[in-house]
C-alpha atoms as a PDB file:
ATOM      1  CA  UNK A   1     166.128  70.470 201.010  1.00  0.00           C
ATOM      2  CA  UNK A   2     169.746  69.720 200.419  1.00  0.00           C
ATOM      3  CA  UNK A   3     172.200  71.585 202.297  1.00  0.00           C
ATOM      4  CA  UNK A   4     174.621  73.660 200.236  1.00  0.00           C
ATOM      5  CA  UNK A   5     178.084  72.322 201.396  1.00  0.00           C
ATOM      6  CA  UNK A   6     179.729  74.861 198.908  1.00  0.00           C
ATOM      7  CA  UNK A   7     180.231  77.553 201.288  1.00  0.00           C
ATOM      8  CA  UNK A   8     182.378  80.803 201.016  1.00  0.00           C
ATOM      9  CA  UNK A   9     184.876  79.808 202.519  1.00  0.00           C
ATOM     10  CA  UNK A  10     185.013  76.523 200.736  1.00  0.00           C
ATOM     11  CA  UNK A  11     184.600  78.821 197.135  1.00  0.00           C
ATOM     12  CA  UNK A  12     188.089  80.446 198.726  1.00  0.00           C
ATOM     13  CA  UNK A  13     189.975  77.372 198.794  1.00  0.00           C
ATOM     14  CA  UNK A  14     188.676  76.523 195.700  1.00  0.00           C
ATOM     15  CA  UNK A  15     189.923  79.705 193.891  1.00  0.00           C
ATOM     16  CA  UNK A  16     193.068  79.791 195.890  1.00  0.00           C
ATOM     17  CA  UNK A  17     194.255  75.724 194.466  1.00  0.00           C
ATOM     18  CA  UNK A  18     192.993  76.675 191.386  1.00  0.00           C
ATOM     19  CA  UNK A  19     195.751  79.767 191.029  1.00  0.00           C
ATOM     20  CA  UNK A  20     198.066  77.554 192.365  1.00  0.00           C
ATOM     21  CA  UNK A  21     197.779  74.661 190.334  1.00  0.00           C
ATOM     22  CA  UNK A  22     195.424  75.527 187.289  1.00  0.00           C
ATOM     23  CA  UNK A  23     193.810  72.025 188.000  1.00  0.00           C
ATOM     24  CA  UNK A  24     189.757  72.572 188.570  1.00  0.00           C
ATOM     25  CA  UNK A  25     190.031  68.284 189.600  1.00  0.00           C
ATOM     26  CA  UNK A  26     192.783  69.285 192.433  1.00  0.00           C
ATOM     27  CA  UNK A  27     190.724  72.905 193.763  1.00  0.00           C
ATOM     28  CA  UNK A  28     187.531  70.640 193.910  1.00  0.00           C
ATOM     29  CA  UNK A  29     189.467  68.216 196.156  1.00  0.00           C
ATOM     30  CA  UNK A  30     191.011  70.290 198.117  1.00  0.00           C
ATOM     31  CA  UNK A  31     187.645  72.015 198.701  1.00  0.00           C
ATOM     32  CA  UNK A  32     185.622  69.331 199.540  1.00  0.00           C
ATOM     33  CA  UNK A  33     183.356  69.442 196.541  1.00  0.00           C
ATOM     34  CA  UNK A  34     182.900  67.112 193.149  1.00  0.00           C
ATOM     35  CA  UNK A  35     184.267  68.295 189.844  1.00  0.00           C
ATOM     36  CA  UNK A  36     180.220  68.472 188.872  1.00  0.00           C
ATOM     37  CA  UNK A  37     180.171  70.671 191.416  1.00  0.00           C
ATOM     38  CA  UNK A  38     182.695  73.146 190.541  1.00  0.00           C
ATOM     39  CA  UNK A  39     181.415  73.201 186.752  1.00  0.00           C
ATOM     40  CA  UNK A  40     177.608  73.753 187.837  1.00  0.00           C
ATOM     41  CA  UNK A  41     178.651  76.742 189.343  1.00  0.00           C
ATOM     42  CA  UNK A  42     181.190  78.061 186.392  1.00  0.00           C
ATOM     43  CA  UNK A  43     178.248  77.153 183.688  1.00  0.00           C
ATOM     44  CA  UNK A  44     175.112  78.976 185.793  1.00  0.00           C
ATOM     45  CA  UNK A  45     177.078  81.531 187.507  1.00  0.00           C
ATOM     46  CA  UNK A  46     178.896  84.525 185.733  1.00  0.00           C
ATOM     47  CA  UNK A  47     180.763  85.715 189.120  1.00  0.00           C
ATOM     48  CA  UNK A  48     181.908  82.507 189.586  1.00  0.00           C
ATOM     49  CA  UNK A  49     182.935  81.924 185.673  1.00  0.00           C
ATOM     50  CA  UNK A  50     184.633  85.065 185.693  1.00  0.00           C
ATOM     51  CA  UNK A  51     186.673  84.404 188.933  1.00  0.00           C
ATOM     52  CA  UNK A  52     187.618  80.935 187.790  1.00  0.00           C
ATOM     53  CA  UNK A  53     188.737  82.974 184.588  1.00  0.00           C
ATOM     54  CA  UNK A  54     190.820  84.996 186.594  1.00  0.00           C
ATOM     55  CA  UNK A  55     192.281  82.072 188.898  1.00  0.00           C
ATOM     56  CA  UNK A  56     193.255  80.082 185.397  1.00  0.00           C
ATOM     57  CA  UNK A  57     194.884  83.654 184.381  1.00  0.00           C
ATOM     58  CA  UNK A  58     197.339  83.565 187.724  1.00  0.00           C
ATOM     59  CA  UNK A  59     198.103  80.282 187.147  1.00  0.00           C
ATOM     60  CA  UNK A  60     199.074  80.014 183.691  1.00  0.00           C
ATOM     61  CA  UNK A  61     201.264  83.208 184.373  1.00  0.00           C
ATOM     62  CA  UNK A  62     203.551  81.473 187.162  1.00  0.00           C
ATOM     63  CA  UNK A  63     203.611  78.691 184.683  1.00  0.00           C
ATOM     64  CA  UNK A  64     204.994  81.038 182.104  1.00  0.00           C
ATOM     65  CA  UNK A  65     207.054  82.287 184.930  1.00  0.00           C
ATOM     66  CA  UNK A  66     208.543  79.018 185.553  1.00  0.00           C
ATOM     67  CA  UNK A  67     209.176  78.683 181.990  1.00  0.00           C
ATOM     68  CA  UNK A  68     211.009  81.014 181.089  1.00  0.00           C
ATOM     69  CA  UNK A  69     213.510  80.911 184.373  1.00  0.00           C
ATOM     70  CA  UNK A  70     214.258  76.993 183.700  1.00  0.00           C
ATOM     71  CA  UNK A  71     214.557  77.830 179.789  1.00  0.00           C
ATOM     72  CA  UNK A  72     216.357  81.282 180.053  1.00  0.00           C
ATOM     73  CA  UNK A  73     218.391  81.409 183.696  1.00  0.00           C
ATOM     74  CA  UNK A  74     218.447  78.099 184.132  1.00  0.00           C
ATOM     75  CA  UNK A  75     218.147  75.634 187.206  1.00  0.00           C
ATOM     76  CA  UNK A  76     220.707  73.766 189.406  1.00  0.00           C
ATOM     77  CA  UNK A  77     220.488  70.021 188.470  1.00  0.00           C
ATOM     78  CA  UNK A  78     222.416  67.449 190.934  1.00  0.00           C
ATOM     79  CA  UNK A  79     225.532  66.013 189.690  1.00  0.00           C
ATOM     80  CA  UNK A  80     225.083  61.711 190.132  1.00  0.00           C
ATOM     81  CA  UNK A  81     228.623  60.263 189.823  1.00  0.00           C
ATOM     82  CA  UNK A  82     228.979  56.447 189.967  1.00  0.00           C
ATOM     83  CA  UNK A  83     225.014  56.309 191.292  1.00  0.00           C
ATOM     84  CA  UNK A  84     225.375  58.244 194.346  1.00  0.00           C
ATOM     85  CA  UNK A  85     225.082  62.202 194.737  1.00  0.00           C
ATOM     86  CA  UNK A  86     228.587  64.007 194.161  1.00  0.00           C
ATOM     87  CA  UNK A  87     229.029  67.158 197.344  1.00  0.00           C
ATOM     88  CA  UNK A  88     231.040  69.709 197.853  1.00  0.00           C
ATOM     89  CA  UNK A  89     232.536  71.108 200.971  1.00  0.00           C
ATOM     90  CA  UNK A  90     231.706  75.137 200.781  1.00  0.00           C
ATOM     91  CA  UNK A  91     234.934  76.794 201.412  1.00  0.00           C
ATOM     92  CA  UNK A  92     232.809  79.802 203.655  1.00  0.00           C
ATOM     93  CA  UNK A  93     231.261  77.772 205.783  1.00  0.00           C
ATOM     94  CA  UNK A  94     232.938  74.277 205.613  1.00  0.00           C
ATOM     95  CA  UNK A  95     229.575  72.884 204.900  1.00  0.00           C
ATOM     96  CA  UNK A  96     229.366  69.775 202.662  1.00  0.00           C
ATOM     97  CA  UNK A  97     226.957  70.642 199.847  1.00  0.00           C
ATOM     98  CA  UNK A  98     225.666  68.566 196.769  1.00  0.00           C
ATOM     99  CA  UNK A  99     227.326  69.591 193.650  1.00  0.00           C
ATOM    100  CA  UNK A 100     225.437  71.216 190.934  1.00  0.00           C
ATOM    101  CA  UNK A 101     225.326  72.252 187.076  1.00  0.00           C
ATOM    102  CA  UNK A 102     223.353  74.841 185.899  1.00  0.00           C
ATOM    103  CA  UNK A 103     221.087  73.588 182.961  1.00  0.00           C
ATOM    104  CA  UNK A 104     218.721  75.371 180.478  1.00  0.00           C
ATOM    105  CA  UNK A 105     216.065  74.446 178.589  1.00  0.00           C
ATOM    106  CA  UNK A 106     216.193  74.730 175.127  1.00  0.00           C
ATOM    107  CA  UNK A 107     212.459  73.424 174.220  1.00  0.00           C
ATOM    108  CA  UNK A 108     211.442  75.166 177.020  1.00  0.00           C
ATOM    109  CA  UNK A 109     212.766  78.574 175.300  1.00  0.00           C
ATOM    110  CA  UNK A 110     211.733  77.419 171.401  1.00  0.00           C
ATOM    111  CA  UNK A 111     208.338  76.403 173.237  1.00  0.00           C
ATOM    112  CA  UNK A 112     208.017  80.252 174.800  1.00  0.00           C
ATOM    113  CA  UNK A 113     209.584  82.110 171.103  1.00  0.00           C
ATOM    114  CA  UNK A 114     206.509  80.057 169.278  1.00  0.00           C
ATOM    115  CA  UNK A 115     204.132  80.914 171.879  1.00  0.00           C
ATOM    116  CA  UNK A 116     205.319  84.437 171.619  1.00  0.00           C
ATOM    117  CA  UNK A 117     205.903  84.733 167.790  1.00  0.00           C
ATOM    118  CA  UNK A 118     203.924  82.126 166.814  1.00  0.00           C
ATOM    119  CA  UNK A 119     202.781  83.745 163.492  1.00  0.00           C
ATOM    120  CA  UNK A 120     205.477  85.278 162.664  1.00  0.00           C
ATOM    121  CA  UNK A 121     207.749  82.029 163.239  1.00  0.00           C
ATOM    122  CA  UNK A 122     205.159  80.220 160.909  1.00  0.00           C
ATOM    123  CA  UNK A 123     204.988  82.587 157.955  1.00  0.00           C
ATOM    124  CA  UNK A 124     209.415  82.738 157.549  1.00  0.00           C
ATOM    125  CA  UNK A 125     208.752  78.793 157.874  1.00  0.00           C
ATOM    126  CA  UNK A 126     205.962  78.515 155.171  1.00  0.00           C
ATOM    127  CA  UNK A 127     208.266  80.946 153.128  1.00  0.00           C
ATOM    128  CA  UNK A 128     211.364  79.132 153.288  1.00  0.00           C
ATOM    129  CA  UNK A 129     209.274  75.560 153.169  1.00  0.00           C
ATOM    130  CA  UNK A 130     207.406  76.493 150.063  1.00  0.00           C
ATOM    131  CA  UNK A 131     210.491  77.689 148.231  1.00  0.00           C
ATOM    132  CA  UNK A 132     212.245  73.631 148.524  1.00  0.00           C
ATOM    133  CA  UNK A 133     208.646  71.900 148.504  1.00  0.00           C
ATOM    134  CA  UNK A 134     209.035  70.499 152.229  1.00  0.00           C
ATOM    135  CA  UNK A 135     205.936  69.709 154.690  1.00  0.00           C
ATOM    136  CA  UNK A 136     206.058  72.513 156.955  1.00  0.00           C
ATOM    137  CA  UNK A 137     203.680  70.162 159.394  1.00  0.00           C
ATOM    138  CA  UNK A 138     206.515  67.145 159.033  1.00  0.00           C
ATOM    139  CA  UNK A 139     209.369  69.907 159.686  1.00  0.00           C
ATOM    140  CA  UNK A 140     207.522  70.713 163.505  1.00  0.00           C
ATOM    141  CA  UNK A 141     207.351  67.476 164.322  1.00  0.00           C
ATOM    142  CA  UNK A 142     211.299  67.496 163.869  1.00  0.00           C
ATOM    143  CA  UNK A 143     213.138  67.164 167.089  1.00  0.00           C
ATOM    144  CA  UNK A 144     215.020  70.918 167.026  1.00  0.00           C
ATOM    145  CA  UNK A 145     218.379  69.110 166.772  1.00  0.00           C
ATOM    146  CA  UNK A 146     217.388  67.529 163.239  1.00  0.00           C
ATOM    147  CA  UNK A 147     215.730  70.063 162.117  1.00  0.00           C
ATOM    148  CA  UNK A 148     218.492  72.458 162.061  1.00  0.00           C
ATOM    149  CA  UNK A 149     220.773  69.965 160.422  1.00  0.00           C
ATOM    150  CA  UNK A 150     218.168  69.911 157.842  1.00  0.00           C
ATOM    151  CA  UNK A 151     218.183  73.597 157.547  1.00  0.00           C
ATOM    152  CA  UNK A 152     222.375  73.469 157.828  1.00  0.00           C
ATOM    153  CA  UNK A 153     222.109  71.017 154.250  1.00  0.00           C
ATOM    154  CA  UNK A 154     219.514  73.219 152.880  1.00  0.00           C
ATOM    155  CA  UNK A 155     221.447  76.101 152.948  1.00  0.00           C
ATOM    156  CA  UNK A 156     224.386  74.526 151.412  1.00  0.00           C
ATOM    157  CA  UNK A 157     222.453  73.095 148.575  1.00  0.00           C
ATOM    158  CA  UNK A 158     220.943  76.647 148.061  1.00  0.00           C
ATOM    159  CA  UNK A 159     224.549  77.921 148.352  1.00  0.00           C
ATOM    160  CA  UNK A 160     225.834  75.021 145.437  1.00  0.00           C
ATOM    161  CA  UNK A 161     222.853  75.584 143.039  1.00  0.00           C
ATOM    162  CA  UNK A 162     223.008  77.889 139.655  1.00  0.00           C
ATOM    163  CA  UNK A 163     221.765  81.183 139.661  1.00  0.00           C
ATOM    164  CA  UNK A 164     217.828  81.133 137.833  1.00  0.00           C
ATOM    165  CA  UNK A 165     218.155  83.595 134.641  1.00  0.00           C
ATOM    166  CA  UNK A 166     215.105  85.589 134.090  1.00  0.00           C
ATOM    167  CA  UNK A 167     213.207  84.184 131.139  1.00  0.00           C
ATOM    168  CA  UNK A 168     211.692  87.537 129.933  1.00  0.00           C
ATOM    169  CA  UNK A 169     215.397  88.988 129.081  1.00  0.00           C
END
């Protein structure tokens, strides 16, 4: 008989690496077992299934998390000058520190609004789409920039073009 090397305390470590990192290849690593492994157990075993479940739950939440503070507050990105770090000396302290700019992600947030309001972002896009005959597939592929120049010229076309007269008066 083969022993089981999948122990409790090896399932523990397994669950914990999988919250931390949502990778099953990385928990399986780090707990001594095969991929195989790991997926046997989350295919014949409902406890197990549902605690994986709950470990991919954790983990896509900090990754959330972590999206919305670089796309909405922002993160402090090193300032190079002439290929070498620029620093600061801290007034306080007299400490030299590296000098920083505090960027946000915009595709981060549009990423997080269409995850959010998905739907809702999809049917004002089919709406306005359908109305000038455009590919609403074509317009998402669009880097954001481009597409609202696009939407900047379509509005001053609209803006430029005759009133429609009702035929049926």
């Amino acid at each position: 008989m083969i022993p089981n090397i999948f122990t409790p305390e090896r399932r523990e470590v397994f669950f914990q690496v999988l919250e931390d990192t949502c990778s099953p290849k990385q928990a399986a690593t780090a707990a001594g077992i095969t991929r195989q492994t790991a997926f046997y157990h989350k295919a014949n075993d409902p406890d197990f299934r549902s605690r994986w479940e709950k470990a991919i739950e954790v983990a896509l939440d900090s990754l959330l998390d972590e999206a919305y503070r670089r796309g909405a507050l922002g993160f402090d990105e090193p300032v190079i000058h002439q290929g070498r770090l620029a620093t600061q000396v801290d007034p306080a302290t007299g400490e030299e520190r590296p000098l920083t700019v505090k960027r946000h992600s915009d595709r981060l947030l549009e990423v997080l609004l269409k995850f959010r309001y998905g739907d809702q972002m999809a049917d004002r896009l089919k709406v306005k789409v359908d109305s000038v005959g455009l590919d609403a597939d074509a317009l998402l592929r669009m880097p954001s920039e481009e597409r609202a120049q696009l939407t900047a010229l379509l509005a001053k076309y609209a803006a430029n073009k005759p009133e429609e007269q009702d035929d049926g008066e």
